[in-house]
N, C-alpha and C. Protein backbone atom coordinates (compact mmCIF):
# COMPACT_ATOMS: atom_id res chain seq x y z
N UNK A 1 14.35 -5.90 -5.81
CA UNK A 1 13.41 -6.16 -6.89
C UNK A 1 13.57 -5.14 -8.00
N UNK A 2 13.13 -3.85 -7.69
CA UNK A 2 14.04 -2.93 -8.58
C UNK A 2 15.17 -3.30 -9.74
N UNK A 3 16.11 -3.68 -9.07
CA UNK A 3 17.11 -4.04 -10.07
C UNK A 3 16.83 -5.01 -10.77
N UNK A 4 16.08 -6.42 -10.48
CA UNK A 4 15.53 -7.41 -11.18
C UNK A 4 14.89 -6.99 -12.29
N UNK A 5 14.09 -6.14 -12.09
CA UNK A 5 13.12 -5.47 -12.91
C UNK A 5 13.83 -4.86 -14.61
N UNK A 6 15.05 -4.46 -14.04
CA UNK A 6 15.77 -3.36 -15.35
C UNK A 6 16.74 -4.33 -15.73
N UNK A 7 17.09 -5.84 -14.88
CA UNK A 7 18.18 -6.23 -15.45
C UNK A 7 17.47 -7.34 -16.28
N UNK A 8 16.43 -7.60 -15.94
CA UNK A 8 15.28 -8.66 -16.74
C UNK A 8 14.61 -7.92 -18.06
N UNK A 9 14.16 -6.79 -17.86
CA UNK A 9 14.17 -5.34 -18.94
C UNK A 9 12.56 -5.85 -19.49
N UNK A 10 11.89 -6.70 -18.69
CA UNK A 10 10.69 -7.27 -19.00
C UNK A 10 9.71 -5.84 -19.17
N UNK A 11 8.91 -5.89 -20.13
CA UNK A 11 8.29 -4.56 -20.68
C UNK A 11 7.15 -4.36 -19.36
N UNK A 12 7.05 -3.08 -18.58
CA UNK A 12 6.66 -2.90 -17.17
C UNK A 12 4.84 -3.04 -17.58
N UNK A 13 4.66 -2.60 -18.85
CA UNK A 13 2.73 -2.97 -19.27
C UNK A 13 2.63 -4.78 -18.61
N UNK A 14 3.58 -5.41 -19.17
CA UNK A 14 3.66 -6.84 -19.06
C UNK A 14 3.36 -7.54 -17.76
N UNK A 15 3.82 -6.74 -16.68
CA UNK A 15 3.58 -6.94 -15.13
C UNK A 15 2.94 -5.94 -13.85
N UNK A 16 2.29 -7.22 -13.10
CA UNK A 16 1.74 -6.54 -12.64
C UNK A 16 2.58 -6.94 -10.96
N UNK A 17 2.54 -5.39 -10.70
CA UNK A 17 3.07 -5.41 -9.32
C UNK A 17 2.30 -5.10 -8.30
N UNK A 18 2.67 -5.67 -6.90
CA UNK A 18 1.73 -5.10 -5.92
C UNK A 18 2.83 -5.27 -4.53
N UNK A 19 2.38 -4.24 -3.18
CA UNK A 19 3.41 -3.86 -2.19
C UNK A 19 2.21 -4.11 -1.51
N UNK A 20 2.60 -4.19 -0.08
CA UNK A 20 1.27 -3.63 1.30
C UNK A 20 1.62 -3.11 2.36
N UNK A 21 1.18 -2.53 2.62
CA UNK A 21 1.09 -1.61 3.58
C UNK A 21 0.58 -2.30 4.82
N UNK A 22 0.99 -2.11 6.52
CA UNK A 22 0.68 -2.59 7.45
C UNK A 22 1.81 -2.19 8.80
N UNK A 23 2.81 -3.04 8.53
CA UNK A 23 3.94 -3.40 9.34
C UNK A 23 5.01 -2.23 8.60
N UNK A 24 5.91 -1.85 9.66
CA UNK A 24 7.00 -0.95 9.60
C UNK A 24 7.87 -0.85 10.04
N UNK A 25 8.88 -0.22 10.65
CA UNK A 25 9.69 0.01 11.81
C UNK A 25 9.24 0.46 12.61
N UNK A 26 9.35 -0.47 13.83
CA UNK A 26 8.65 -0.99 14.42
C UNK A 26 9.26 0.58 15.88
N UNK A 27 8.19 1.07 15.97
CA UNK A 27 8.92 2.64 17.12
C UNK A 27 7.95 3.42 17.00
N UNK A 28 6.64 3.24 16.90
CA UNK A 28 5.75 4.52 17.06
C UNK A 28 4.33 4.21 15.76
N UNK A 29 3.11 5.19 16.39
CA UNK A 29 1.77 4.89 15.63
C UNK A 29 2.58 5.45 13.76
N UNK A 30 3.42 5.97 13.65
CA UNK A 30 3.51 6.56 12.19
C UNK A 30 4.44 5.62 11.44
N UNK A 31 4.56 4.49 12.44
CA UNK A 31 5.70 3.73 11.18
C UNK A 31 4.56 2.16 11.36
N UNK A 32 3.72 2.30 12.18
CA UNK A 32 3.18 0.95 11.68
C UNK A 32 1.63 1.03 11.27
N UNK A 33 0.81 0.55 11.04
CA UNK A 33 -0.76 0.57 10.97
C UNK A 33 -1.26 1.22 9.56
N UNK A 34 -2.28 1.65 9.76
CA UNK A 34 -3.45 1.73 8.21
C UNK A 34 -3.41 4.04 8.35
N UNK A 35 -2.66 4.51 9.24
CA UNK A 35 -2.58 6.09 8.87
C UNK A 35 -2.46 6.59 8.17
N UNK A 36 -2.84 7.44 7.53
CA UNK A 36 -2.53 8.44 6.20
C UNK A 36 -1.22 8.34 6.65
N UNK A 37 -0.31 8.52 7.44
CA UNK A 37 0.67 8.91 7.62
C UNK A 37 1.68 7.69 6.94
N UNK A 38 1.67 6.49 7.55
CA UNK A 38 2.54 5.75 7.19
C UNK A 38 2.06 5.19 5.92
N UNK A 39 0.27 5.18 5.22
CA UNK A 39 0.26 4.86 4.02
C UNK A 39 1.43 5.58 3.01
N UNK A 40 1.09 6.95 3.32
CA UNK A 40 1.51 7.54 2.01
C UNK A 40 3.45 7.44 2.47
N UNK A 41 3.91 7.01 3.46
CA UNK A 41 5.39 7.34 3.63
C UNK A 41 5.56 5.64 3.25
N UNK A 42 5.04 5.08 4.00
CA UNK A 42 5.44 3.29 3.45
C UNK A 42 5.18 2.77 1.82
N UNK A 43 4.42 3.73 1.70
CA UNK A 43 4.00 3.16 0.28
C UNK A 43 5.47 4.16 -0.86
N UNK A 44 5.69 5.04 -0.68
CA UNK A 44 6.83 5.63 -0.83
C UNK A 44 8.11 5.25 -0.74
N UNK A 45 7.98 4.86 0.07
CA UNK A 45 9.67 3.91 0.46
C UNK A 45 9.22 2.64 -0.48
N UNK A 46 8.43 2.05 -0.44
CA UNK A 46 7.83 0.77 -1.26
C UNK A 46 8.67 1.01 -2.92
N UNK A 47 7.53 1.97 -3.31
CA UNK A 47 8.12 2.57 -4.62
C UNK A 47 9.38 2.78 -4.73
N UNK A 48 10.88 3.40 -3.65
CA UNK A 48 11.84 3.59 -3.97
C UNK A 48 12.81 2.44 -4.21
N UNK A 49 12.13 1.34 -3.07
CA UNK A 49 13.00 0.22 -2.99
C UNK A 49 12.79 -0.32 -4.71
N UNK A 50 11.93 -0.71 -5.24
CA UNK A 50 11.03 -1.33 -6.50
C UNK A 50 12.07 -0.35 -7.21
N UNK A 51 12.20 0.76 -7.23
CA UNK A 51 12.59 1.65 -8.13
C UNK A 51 11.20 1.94 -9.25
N UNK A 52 10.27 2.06 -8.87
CA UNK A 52 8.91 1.99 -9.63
C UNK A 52 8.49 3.27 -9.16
N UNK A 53 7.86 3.99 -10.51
CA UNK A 53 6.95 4.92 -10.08
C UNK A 53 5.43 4.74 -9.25
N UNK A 54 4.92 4.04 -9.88
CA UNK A 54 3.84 2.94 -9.75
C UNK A 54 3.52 1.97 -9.23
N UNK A 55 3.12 1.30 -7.90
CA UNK A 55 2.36 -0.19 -8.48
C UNK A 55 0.98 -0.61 -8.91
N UNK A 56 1.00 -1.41 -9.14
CA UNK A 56 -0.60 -1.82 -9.78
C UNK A 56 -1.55 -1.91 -8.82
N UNK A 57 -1.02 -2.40 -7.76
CA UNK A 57 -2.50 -2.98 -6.24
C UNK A 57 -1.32 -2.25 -5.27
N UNK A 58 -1.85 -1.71 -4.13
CA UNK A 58 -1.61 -1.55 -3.21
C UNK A 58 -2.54 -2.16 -1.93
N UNK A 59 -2.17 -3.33 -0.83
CA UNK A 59 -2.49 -3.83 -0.28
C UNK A 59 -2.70 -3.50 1.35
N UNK A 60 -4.00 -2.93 1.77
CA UNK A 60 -3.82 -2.73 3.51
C UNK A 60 -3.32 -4.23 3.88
N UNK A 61 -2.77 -4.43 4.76
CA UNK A 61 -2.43 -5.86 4.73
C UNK A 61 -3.11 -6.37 5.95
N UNK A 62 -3.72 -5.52 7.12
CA UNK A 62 -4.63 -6.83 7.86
C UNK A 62 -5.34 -5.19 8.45
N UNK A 63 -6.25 -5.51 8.97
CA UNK A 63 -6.87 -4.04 9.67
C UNK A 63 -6.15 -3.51 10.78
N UNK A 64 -6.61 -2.06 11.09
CA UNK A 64 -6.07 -1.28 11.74
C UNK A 64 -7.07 -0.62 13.09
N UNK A 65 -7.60 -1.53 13.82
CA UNK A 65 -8.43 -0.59 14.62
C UNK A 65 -8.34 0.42 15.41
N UNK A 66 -6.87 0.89 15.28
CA UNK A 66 -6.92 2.15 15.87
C UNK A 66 -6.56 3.05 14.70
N UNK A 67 -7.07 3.10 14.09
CA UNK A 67 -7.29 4.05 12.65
C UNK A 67 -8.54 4.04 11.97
N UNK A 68 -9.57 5.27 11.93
CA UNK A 68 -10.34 5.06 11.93
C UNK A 68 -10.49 4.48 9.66
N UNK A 69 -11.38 3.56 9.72
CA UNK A 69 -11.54 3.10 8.37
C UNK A 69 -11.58 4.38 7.44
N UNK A 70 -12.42 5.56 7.53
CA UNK A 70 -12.07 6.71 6.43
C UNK A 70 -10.90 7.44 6.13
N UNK A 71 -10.25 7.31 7.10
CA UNK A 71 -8.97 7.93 6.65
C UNK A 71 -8.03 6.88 6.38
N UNK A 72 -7.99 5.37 6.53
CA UNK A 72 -7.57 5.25 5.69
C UNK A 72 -7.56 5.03 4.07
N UNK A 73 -9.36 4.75 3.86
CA UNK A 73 -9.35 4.94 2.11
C UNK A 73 -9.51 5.82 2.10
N UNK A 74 -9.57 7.16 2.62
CA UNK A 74 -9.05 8.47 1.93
C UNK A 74 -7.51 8.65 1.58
N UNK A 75 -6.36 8.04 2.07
CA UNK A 75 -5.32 7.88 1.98
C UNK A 75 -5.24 7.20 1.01
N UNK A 76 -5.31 5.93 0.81
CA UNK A 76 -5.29 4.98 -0.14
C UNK A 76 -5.60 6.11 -1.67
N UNK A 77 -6.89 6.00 -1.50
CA UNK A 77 -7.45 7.21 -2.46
C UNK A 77 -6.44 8.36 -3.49
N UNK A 78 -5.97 9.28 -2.34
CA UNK A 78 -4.97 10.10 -2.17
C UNK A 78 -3.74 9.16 -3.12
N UNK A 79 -3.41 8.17 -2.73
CA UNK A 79 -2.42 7.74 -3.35
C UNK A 79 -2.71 7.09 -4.84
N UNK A 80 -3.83 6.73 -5.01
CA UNK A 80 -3.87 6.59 -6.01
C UNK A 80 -4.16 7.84 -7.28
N UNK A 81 -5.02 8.98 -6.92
CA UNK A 81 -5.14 10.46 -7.44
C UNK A 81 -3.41 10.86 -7.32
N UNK A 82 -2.28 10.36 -6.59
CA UNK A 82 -1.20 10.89 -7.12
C UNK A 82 -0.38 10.16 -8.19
N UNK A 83 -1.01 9.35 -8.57
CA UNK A 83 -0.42 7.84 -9.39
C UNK A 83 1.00 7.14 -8.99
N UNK A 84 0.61 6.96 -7.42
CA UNK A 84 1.22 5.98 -7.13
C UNK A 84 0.78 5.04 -6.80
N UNK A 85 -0.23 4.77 -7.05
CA UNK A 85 -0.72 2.84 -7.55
C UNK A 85 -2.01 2.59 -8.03
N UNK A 86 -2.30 2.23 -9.03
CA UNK A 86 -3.74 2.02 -9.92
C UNK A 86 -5.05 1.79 -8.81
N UNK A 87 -4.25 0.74 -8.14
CA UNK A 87 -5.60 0.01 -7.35
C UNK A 87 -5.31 -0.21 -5.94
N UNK A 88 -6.16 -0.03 -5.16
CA UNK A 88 -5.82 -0.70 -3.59
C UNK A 88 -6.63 -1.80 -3.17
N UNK A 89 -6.33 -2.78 -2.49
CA UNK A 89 -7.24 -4.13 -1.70
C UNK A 89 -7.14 -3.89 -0.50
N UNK A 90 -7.04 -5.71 0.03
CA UNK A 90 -7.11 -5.58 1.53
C UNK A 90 -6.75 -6.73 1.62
N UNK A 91 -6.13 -7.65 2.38
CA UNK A 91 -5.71 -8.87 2.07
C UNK A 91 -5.81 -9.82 3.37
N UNK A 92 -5.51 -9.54 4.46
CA UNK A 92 -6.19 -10.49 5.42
C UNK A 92 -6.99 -10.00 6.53
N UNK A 93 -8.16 -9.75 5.42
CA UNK A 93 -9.50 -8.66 6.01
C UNK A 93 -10.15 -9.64 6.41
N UNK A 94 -11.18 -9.97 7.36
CA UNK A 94 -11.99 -10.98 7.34
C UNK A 94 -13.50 -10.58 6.68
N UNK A 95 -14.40 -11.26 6.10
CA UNK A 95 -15.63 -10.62 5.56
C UNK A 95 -16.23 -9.99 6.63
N UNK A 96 -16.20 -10.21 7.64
CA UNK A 96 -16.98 -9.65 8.94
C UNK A 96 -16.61 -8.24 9.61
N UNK A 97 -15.39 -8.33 9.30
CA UNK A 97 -14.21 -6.85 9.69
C UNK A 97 -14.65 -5.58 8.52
N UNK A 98 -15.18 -5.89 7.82
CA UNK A 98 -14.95 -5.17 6.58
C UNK A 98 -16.28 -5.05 6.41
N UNK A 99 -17.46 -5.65 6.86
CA UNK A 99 -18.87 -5.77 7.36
C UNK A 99 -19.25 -4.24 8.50
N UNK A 100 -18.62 -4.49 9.67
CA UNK A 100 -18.15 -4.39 10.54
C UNK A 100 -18.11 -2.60 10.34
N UNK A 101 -17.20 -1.92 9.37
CA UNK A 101 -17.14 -0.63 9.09
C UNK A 101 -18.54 -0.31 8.48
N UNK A 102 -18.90 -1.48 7.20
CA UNK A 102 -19.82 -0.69 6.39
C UNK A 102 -20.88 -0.43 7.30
């Protein structure tokens, strides 16, 4: 995608990008789930592949119950205070799961 990006030369204000976070290589709690650990390293590799400093949304992509919910929007957080991505969601949260923490 990266390369799409510079060979299309589409002005980067113009689009909006988004990655998620969840699934990894697949070998241990730090390459898969909602951890500070693999947020801020998956979301990193995210950015290198893109060749992007930035994305716009960053997505938990389904919950993590063995991570407790504050650390991961403190992570999320974290990543966005380093400006690597404007915004974070959640994408196949159920309303009840997300109930559930508050």
């Amino acid at each position: 995608m990266g390369r799409a990006f510079k060979e299309l030369a589409y002005p980067r204000k113009n689009l909006v990008i988004s990655t998620k976070i969840f699934w990894g290589h697949v070998g241990g709690k730090n390459q898969t789930g909602l951890s500070r650990k693999h947020i801020i390293e998956g979301l990193r590799n995210s950015l290198k592949r893109l060749e992007l400093e930035y994305v716009d949304i960053v997505f938990a992509h389904r919950p993590d119950p063995a991570t407790p919910l504050e650390e991961t929007v403190r992570a999320f957080s974290w990543c966005i205070d380093q400006g690597m991505a404007r915004y974070w969601g959640t994408s196949k949260w159920a309303a009840g799961v997300i109930e559930h923490y508050g």
